[in-house]
C-alpha atoms as a PDB file:
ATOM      1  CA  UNK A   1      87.847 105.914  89.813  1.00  0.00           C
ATOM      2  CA  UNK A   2      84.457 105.443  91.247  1.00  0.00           C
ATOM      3  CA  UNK A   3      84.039 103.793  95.033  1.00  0.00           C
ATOM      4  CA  UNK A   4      81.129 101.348  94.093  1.00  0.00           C
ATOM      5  CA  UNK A   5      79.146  98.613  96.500  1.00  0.00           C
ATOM      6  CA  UNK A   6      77.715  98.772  99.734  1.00  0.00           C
ATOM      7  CA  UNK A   7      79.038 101.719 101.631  1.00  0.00           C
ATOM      8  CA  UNK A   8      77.694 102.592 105.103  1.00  0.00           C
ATOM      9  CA  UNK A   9      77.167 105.580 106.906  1.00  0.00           C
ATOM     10  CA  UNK A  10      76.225 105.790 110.370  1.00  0.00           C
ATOM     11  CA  UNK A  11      74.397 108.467 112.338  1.00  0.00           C
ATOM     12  CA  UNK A  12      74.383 107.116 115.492  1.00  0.00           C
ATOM     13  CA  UNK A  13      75.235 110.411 116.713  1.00  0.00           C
ATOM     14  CA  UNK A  14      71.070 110.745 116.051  1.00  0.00           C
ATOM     15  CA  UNK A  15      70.463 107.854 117.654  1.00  0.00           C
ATOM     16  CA  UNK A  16      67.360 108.740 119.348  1.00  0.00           C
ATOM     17  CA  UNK A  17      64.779 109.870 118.393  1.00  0.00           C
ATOM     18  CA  UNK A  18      65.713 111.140 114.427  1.00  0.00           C
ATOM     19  CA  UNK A  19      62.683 113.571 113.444  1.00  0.00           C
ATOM     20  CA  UNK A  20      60.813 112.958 109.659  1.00  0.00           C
ATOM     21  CA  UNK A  21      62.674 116.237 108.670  1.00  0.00           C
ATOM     22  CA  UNK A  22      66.192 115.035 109.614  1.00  0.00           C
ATOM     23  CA  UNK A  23      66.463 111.956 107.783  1.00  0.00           C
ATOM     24  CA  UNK A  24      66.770 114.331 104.351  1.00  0.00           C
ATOM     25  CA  UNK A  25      69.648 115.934 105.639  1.00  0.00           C
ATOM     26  CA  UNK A  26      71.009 112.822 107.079  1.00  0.00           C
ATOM     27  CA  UNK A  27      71.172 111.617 103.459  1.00  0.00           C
ATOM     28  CA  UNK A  28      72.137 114.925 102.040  1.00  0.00           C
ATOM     29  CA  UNK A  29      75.319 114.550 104.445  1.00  0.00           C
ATOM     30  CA  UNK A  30      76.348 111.121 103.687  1.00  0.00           C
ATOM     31  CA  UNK A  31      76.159 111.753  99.658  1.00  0.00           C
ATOM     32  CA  UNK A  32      78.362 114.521 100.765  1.00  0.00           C
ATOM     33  CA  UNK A  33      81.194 112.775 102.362  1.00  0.00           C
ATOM     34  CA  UNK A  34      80.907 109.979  99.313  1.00  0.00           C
ATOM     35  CA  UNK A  35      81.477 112.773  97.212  1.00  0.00           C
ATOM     36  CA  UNK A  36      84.233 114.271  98.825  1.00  0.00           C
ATOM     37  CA  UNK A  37      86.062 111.122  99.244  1.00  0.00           C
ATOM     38  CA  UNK A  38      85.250 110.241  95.460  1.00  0.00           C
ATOM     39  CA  UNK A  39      86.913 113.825  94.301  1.00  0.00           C
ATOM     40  CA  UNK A  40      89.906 113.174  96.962  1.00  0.00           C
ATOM     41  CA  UNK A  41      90.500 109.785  95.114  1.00  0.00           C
ATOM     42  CA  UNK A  42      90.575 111.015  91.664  1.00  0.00           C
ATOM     43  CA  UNK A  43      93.070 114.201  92.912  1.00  0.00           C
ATOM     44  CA  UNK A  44      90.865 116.376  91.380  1.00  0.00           C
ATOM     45  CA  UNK A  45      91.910 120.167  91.264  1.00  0.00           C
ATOM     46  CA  UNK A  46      89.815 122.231  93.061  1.00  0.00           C
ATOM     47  CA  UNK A  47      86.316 120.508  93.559  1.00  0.00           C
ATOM     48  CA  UNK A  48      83.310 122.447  93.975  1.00  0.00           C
ATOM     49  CA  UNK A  49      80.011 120.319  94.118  1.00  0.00           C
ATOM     50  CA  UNK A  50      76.456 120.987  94.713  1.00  0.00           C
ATOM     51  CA  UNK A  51      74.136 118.013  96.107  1.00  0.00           C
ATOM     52  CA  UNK A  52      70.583 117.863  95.890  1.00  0.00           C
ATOM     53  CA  UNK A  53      68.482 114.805  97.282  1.00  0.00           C
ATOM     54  CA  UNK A  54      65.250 113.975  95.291  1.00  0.00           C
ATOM     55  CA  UNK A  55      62.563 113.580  97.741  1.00  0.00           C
ATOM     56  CA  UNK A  56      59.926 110.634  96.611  1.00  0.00           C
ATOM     57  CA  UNK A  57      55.857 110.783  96.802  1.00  0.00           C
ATOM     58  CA  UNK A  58      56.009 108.730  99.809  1.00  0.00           C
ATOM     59  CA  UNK A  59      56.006 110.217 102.847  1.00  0.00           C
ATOM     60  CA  UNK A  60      59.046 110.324 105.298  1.00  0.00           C
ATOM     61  CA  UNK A  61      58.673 108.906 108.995  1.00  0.00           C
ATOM     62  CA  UNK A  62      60.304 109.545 111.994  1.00  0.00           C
ATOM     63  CA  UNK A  63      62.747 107.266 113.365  1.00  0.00           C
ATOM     64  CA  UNK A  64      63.366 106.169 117.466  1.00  0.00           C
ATOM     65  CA  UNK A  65      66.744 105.446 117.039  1.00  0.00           C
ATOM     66  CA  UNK A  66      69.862 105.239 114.772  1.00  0.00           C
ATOM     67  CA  UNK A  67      69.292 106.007 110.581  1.00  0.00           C
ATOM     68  CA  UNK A  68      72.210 104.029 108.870  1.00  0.00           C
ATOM     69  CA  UNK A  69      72.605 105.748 105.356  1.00  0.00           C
ATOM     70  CA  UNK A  70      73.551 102.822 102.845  1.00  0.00           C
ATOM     71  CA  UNK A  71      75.068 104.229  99.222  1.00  0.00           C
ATOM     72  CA  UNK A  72      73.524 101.920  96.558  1.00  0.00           C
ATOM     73  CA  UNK A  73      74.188 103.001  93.482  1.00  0.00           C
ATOM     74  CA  UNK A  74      77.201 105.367  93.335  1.00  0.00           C
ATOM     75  CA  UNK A  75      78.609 104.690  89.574  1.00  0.00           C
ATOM     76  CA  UNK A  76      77.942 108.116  88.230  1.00  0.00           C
ATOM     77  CA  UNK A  77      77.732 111.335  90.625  1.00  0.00           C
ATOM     78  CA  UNK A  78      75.101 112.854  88.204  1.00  0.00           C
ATOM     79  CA  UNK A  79      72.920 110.290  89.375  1.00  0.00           C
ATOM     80  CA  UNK A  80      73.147 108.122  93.008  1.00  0.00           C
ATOM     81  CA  UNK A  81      70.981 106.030  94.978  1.00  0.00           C
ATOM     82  CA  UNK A  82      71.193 106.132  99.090  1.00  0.00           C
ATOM     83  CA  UNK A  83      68.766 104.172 101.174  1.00  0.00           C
ATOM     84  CA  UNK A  84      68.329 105.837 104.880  1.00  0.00           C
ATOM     85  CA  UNK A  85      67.195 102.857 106.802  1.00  0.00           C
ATOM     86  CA  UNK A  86      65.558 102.999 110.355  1.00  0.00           C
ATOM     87  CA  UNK A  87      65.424  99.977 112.965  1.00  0.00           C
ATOM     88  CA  UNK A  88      63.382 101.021 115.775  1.00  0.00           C
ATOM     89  CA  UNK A  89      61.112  99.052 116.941  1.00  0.00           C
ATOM     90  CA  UNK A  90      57.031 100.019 115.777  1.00  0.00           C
ATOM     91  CA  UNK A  91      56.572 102.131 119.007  1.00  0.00           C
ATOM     92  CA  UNK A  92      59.593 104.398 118.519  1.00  0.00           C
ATOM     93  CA  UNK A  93      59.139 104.939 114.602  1.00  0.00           C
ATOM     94  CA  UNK A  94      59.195 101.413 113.247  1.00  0.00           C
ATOM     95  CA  UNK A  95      61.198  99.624 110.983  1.00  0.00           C
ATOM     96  CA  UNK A  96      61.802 101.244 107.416  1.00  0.00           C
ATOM     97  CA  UNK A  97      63.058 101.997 104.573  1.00  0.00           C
ATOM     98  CA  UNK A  98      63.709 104.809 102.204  1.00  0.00           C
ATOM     99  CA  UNK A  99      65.030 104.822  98.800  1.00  0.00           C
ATOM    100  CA  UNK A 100      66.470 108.180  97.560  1.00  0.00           C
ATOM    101  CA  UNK A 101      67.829 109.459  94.363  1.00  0.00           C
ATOM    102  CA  UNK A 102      70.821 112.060  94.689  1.00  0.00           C
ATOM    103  CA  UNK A 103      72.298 114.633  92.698  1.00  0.00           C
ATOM    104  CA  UNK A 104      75.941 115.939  92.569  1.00  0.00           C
ATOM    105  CA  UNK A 105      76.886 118.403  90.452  1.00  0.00           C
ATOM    106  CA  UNK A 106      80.703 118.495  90.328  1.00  0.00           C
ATOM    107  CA  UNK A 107      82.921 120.925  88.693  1.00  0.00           C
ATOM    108  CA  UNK A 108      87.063 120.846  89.009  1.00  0.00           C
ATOM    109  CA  UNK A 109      89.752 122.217  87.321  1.00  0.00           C
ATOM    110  CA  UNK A 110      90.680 120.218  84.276  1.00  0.00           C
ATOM    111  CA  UNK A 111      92.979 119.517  81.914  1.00  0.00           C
ATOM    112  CA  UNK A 112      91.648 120.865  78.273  1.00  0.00           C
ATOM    113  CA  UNK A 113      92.590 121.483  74.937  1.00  0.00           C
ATOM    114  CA  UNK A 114      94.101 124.547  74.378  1.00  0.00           C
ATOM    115  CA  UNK A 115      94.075 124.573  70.514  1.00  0.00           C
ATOM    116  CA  UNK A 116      93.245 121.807  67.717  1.00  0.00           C
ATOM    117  CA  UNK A 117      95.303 118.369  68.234  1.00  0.00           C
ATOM    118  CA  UNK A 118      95.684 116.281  65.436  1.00  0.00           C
ATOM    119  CA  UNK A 119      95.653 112.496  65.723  1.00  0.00           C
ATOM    120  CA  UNK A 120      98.336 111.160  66.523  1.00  0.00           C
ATOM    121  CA  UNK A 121     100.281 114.613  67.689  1.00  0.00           C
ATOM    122  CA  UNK A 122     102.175 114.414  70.510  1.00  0.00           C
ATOM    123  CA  UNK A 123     101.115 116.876  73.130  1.00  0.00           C
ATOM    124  CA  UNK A 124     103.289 119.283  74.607  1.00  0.00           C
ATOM    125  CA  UNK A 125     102.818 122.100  77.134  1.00  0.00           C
ATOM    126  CA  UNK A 126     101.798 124.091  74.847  1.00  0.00           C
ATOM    127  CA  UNK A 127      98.885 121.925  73.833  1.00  0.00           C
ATOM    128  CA  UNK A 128      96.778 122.200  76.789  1.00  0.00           C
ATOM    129  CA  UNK A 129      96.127 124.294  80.169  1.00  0.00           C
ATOM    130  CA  UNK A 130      93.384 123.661  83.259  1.00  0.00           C
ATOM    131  CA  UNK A 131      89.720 125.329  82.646  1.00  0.00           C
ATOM    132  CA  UNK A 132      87.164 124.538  85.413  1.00  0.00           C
ATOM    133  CA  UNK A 133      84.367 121.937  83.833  1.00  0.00           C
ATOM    134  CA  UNK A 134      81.254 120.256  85.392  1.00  0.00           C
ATOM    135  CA  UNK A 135      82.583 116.884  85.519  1.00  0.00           C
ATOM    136  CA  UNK A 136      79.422 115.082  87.005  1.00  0.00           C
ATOM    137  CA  UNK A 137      79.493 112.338  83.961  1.00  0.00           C
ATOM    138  CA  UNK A 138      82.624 112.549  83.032  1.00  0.00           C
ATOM    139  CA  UNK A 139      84.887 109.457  84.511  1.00  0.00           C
ATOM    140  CA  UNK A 140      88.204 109.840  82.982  1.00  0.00           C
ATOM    141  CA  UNK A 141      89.256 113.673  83.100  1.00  0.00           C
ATOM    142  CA  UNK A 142      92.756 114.558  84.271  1.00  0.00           C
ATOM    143  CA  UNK A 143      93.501 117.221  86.628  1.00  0.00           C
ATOM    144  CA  UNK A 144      97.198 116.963  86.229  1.00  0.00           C
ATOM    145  CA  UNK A 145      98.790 118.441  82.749  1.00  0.00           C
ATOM    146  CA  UNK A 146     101.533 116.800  82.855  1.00  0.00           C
ATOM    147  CA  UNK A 147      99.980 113.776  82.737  1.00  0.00           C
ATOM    148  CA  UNK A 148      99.123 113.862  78.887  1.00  0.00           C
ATOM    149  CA  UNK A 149     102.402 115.715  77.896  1.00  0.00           C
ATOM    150  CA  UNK A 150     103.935 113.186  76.035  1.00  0.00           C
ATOM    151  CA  UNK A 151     101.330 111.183  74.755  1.00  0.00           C
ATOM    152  CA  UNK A 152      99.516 111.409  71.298  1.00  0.00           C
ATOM    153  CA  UNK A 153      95.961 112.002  70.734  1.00  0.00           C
ATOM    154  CA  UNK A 154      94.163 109.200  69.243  1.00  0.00           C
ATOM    155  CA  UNK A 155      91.852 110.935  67.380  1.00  0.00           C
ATOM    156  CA  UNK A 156      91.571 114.738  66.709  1.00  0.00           C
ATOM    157  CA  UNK A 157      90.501 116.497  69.648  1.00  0.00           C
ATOM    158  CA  UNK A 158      89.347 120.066  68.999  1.00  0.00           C
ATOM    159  CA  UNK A 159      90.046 123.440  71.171  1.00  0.00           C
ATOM    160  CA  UNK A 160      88.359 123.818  74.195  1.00  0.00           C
ATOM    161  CA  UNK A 161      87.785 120.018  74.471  1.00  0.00           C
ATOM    162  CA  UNK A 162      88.323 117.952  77.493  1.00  0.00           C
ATOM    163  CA  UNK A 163      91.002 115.684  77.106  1.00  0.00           C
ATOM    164  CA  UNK A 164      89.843 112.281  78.397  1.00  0.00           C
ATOM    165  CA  UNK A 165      92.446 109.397  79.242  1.00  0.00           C
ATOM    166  CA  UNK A 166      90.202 107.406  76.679  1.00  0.00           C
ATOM    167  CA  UNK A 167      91.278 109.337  74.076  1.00  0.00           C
ATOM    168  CA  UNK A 168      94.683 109.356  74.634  1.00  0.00           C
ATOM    169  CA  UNK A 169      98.088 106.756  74.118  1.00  0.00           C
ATOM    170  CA  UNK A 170     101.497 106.728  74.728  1.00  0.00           C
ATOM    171  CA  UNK A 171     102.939 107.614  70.892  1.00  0.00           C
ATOM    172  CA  UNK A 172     105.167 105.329  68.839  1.00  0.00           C
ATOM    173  CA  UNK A 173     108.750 106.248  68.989  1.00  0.00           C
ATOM    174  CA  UNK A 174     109.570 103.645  67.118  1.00  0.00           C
ATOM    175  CA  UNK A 175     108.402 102.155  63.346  1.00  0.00           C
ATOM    176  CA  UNK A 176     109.335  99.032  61.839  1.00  0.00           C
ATOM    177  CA  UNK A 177     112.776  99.693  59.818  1.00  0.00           C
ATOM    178  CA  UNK A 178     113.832 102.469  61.614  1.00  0.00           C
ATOM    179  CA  UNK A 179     116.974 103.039  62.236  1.00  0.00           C
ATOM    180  CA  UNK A 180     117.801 103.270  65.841  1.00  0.00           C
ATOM    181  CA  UNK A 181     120.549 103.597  68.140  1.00  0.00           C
ATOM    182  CA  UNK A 182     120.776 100.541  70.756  1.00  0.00           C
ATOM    183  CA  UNK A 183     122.445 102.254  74.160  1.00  0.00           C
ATOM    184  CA  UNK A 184     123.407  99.562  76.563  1.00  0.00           C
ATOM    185  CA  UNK A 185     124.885 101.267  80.604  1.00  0.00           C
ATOM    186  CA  UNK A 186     126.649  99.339  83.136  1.00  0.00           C
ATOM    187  CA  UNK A 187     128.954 100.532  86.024  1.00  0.00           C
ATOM    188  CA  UNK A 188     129.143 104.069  84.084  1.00  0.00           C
ATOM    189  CA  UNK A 189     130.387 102.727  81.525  1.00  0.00           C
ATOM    190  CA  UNK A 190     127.798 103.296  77.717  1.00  0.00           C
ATOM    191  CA  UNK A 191     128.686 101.611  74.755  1.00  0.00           C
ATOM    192  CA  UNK A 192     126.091 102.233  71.953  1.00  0.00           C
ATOM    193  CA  UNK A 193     125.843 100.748  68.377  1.00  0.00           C
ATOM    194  CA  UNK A 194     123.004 100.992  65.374  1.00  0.00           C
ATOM    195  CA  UNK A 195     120.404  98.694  64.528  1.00  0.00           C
ATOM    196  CA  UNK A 196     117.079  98.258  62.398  1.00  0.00           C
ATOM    197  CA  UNK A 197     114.015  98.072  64.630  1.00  0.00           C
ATOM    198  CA  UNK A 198     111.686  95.037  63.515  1.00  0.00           C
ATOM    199  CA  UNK A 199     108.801  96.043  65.394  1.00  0.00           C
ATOM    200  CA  UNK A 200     106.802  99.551  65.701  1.00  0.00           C
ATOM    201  CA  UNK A 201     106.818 100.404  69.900  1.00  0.00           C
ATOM    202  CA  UNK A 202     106.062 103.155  72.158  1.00  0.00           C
ATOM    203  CA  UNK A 203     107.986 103.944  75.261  1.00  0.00           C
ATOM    204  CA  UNK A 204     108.553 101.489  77.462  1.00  0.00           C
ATOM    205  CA  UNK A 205     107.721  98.412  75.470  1.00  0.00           C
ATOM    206  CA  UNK A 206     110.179  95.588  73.589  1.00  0.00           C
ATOM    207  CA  UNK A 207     110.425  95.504  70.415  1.00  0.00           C
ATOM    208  CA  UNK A 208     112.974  93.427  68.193  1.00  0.00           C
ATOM    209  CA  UNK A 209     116.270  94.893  66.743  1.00  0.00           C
ATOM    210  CA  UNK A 210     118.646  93.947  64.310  1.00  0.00           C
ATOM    211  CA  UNK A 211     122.047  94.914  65.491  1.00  0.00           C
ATOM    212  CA  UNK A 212     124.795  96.030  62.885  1.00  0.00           C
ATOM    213  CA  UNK A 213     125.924  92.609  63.311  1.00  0.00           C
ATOM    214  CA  UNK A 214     123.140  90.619  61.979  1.00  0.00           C
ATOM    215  CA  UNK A 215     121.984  89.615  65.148  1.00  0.00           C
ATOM    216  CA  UNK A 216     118.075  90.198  66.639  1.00  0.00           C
ATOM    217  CA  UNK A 217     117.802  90.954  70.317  1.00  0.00           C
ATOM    218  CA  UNK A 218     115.115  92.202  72.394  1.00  0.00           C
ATOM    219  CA  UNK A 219     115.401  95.624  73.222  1.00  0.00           C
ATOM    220  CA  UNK A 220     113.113  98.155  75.227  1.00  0.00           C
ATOM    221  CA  UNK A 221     112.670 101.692  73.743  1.00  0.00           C
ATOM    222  CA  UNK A 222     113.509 104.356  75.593  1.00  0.00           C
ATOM    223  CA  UNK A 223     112.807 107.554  73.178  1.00  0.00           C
ATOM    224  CA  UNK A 224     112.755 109.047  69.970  1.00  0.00           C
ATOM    225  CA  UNK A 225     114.476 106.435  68.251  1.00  0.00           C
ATOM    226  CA  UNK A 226     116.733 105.082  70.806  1.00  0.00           C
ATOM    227  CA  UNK A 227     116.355 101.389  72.583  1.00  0.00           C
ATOM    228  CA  UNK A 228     118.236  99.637  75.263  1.00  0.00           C
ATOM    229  CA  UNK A 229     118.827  95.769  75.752  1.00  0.00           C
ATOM    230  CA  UNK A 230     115.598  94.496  77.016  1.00  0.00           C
ATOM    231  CA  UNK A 231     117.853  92.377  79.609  1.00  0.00           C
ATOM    232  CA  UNK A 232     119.071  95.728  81.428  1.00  0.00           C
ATOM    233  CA  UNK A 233     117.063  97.572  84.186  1.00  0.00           C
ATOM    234  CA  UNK A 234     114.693 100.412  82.899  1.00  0.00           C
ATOM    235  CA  UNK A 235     116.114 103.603  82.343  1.00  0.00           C
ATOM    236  CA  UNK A 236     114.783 105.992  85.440  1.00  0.00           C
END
């Protein structure tokens, strides 16, 4: 998740007057507290981050009163744009405006492969483990193993590799004409009966069955081979 538009900063704190040499750091703070809020919304695991502001050919200018630090372009860390703007009047510094390119180099803890995954595997525990990884262009790294445990690779993803929420999809637990066993619960009390599944599905989603009696429902699957009447709450 990346916190995109027009996001303000401001250092009134500086108000008056805000030296040439300031309005660097100024900037170098704000990208700062973007980035920290950007790693604190993607939960990342252990953040470590290096910023560097890119100074431009033309010259910096003082400032008589408050810098406001506007982030402009914050879609990749790697790469951001902040504009420091200044609106004194001309005798105290003058009106301006500064357009700066800024660096973050971010490294976290990550989820990775820990040996070869073959498509369509479904990845267990065993499959992965956390590695620290610069993560500065990378937008869809997971932080959490046990987010991926579960789910099947969608193409083969080789040791060492980062495992990327792109690459990844909840498996199917269920293929047209398998056999399955339809478990319907109510008031603790399970009755269960076998049908022939119609549709292919993963967890979670409704597929058609034929029951041993001829008849198609709609049913939800719930595992391996196993579906529930799509007309009964989700299993928890």
């Amino acid at each position: 998740m990346l916190l995109t538009g027009s996001i303000f900063f401001n250092t009134s704190a500086h108000a008056a007057p805000v030296p040439a040499d300031k309005v660097l750091l100024l900037v170098e703070d704000a990208a700062r507290e973007y980035v920290l809020r950007w790693a604190d919304s993607r939960g990342l695991a252990e953040p470590e981050f290096d910023i560097t502001v890119v100074r431009g050919s033309r010259p910096l200018a003082a400032c008589g009163s408050a810098v406001s630090v506007e982030a402009a372009d914050t879609r990749q860390p790697a790469r951001m744009r902040f504009n420091a703007i200044c609106s004194g009047d001309g005798a105290r510094g003058g009106n301006w405006r500064y357009e700066f390119v800024v660096r973050a180099k971010v490294s976290a803890r990550i989820v990775i492969a820990a040996n070869d995954i073959g498509a369509g595997k479904i990845i267990t525990d065993e499959d992965v483990l956390l590695e620290r990884h610069d993560i500065s262009t990378v937008g869809d790294s997971v932080s959490d193993p046990q987010e991926v445990v579960g789910m099947s690779a969608k193409r083969t993803v080789r040791v060492g590799e980062v495992l990327r929420t792109g690459s990844l999809a909840s498996p199917i637990l269920v293929k047209r004409g398998d056999l399955v066993n339809i478990v319907a619960s109510r008031d603790q009390v399970t009755v269960s009966m076998s049908g022939e599944a119609m549709d292919a599905g993963a967890k979670g989603s409704q597929v058609r069955v034929r029951n041993s009696s001829g008849n198609i429902i709609r049913a939800r699957v719930t595992g391996p081979g196993a579906v529930q009447p799509a007309d009964m709450p989700a299993a928890r």
